[in-house]
N, C-alpha and C. Protein backbone atom coordinates (compact mmCIF):
# COMPACT_ATOMS: atom_id res chain seq x y z
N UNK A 1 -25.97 23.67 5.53
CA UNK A 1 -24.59 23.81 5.13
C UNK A 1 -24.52 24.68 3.88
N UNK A 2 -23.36 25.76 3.91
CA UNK A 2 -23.08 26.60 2.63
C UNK A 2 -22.87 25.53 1.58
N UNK A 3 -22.76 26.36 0.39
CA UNK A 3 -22.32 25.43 -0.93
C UNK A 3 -20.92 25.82 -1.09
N UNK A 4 -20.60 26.70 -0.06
CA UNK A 4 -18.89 26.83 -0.37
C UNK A 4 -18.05 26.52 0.56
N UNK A 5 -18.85 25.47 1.76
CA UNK A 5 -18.15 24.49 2.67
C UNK A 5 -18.52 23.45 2.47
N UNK A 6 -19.12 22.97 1.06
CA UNK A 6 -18.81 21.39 0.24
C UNK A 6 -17.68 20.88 -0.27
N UNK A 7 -16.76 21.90 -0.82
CA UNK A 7 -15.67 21.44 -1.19
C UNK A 7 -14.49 21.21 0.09
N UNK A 8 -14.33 21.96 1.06
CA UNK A 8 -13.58 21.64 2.26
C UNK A 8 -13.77 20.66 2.85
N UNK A 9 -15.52 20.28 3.56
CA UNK A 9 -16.01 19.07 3.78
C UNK A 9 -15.41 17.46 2.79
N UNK A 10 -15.82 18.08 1.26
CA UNK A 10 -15.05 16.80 0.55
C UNK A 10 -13.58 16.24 0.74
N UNK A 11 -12.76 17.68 0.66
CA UNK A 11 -11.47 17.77 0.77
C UNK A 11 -11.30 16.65 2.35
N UNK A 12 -11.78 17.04 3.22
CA UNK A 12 -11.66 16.29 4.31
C UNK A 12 -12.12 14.81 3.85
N UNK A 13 -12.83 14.40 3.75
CA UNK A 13 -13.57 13.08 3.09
C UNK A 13 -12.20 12.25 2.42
N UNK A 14 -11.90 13.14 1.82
CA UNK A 14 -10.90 12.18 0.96
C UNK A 14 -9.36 12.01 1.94
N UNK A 15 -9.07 12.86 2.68
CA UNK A 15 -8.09 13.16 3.85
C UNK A 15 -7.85 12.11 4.19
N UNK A 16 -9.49 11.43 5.09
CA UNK A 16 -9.56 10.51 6.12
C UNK A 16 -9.58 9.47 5.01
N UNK A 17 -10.09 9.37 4.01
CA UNK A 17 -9.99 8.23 2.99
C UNK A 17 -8.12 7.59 2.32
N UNK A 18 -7.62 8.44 2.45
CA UNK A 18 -6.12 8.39 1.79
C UNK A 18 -5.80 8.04 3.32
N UNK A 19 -5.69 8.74 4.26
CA UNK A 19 -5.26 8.05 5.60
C UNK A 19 -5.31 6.45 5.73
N UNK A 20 -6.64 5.98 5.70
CA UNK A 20 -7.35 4.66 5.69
C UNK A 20 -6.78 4.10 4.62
N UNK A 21 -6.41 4.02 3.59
CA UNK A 21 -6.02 3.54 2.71
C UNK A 21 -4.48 3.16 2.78
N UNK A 22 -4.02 4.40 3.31
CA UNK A 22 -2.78 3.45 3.52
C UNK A 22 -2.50 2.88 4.69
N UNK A 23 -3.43 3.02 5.43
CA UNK A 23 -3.43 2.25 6.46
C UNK A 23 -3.63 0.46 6.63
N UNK A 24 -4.56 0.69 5.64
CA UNK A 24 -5.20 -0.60 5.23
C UNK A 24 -4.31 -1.97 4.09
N UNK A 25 -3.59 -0.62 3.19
CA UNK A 25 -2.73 -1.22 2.53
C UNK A 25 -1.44 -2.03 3.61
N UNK A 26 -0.74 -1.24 4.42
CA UNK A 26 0.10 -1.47 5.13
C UNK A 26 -0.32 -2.55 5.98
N UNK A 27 -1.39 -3.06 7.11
CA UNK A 27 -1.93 -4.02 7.01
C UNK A 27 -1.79 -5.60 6.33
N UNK A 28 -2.18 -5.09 5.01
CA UNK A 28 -2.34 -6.01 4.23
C UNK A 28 -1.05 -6.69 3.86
N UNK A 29 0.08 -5.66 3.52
CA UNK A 29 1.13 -5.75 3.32
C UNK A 29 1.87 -7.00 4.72
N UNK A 30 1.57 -6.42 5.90
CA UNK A 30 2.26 -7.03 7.03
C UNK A 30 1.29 -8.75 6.76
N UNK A 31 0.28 -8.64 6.92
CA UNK A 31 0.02 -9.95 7.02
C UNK A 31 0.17 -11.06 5.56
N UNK A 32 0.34 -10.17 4.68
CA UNK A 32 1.33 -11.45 3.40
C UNK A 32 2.75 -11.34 4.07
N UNK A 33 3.28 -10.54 4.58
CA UNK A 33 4.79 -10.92 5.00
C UNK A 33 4.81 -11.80 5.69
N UNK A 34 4.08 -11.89 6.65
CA UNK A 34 3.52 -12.71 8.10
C UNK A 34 3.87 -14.69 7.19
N UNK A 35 2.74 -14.68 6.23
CA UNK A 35 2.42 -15.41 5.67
C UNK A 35 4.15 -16.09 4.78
N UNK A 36 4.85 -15.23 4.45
CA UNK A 36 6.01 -15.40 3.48
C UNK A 36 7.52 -15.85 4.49
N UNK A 37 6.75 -15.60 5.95
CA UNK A 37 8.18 -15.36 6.81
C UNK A 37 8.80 -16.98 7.48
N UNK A 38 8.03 -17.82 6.36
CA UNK A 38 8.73 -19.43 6.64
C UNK A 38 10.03 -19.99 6.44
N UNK A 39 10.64 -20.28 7.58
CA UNK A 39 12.06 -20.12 7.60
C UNK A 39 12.37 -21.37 6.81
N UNK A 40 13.32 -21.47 5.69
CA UNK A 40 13.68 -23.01 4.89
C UNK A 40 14.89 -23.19 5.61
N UNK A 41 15.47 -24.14 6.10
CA UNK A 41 16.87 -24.13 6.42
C UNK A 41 17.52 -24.84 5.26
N UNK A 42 18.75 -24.34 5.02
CA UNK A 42 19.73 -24.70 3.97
C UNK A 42 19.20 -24.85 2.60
N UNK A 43 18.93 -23.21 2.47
CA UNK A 43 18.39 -23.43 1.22
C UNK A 43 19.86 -22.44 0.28
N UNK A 44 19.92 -22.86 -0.55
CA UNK A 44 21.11 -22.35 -1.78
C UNK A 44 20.80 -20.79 -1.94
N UNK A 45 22.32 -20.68 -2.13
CA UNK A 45 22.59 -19.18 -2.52
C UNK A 45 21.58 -18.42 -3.12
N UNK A 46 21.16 -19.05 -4.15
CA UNK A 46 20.68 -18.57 -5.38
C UNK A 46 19.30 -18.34 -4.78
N UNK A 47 18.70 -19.45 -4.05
CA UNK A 47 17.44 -19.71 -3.67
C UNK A 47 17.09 -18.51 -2.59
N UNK A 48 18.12 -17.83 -1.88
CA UNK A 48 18.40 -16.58 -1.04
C UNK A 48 18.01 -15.64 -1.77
N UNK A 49 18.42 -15.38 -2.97
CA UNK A 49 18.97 -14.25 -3.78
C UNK A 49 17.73 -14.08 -4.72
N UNK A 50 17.19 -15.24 -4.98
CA UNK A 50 15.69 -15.33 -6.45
C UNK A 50 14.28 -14.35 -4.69
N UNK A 51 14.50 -15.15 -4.04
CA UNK A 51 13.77 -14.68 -2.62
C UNK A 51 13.32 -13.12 -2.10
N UNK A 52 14.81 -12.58 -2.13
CA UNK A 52 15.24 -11.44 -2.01
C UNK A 52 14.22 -10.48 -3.18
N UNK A 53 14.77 -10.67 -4.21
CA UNK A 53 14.54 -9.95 -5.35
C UNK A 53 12.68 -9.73 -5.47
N UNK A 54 11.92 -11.36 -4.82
CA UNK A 54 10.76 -11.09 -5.09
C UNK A 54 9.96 -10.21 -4.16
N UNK A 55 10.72 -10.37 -2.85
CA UNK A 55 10.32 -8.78 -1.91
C UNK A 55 10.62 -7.67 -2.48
N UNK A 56 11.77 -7.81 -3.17
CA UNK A 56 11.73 -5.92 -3.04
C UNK A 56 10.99 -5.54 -4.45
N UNK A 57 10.17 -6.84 -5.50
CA UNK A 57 9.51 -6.18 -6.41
C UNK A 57 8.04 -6.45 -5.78
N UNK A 58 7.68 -7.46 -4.93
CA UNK A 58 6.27 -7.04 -4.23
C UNK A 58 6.11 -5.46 -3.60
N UNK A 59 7.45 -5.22 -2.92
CA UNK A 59 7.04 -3.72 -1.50
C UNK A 59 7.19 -2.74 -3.37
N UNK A 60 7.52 -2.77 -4.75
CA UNK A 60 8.08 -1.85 -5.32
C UNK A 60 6.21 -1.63 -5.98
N UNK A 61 5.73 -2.91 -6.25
CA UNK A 61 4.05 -3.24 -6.67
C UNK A 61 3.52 -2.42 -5.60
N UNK A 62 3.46 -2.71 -4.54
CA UNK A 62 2.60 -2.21 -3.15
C UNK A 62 2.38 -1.27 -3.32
N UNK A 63 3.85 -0.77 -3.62
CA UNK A 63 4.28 1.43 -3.45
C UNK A 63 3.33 2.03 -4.68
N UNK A 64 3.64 1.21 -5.51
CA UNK A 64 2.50 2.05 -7.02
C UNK A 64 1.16 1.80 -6.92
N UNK A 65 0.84 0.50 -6.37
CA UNK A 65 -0.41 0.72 -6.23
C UNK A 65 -1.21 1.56 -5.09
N UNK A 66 -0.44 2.23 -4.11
CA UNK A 66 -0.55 2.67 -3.22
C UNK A 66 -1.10 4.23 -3.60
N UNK A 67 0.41 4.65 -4.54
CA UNK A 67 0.28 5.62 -5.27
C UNK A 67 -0.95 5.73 -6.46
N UNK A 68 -1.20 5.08 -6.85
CA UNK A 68 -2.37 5.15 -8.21
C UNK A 68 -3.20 5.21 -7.44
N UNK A 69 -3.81 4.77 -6.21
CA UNK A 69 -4.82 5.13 -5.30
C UNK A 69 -5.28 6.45 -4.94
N UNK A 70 -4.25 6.71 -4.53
CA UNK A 70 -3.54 8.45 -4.05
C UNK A 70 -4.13 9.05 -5.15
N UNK A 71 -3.43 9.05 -6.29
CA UNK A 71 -3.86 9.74 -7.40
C UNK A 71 -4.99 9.77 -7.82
N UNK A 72 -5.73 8.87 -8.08
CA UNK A 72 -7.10 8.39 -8.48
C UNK A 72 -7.88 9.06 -7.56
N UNK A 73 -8.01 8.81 -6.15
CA UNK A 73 -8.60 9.71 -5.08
C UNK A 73 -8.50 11.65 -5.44
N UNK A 74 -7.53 11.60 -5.19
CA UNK A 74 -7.03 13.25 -5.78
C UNK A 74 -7.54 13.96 -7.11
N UNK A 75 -7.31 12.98 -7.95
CA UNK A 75 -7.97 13.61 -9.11
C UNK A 75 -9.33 13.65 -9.47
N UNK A 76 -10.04 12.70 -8.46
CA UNK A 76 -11.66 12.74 -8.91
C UNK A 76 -12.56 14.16 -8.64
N UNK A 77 -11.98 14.94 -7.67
CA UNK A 77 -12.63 16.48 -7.91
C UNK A 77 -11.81 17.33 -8.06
């Protein structure tokens, strides 16, 4: 192999690696939902609403750590 089809080769490496990654993340993601999707019956407004809020700051965690991955991958060469 040339030494100036190492960096394309890497470039690919990391491709299939960021692919997998969020693949893996997403995954992971579905089966804590899986885990969270226990139905309470008659539970209070509030108890709806505190619920709510903690999904959309878990999927908001997910997304950055998803991203700092991304980045971290990207920036190492």
């Amino acid at each position: 192999m040339m030494d100036d089809e190492l960096p394309e080769t890497v470039k690919k490496c990391f491709d299939i690696l960021e692919e997998n990654v969020e693949i893996l993340t997403n995954l992971e993601f579905d089966l804590e939902s899986e885990q969270d999707d226990e139905l309470t019956p008659n539970m209070e407004l509030h108890q709806l609403y505190n619920m709510t809020e903690d999904v959309a700051v878990s999927a908001k965690i997910k997304h950055a750590e998803y991203n700092l991955a991304r980045r971290q991958s990207n920036g190492s060469f």
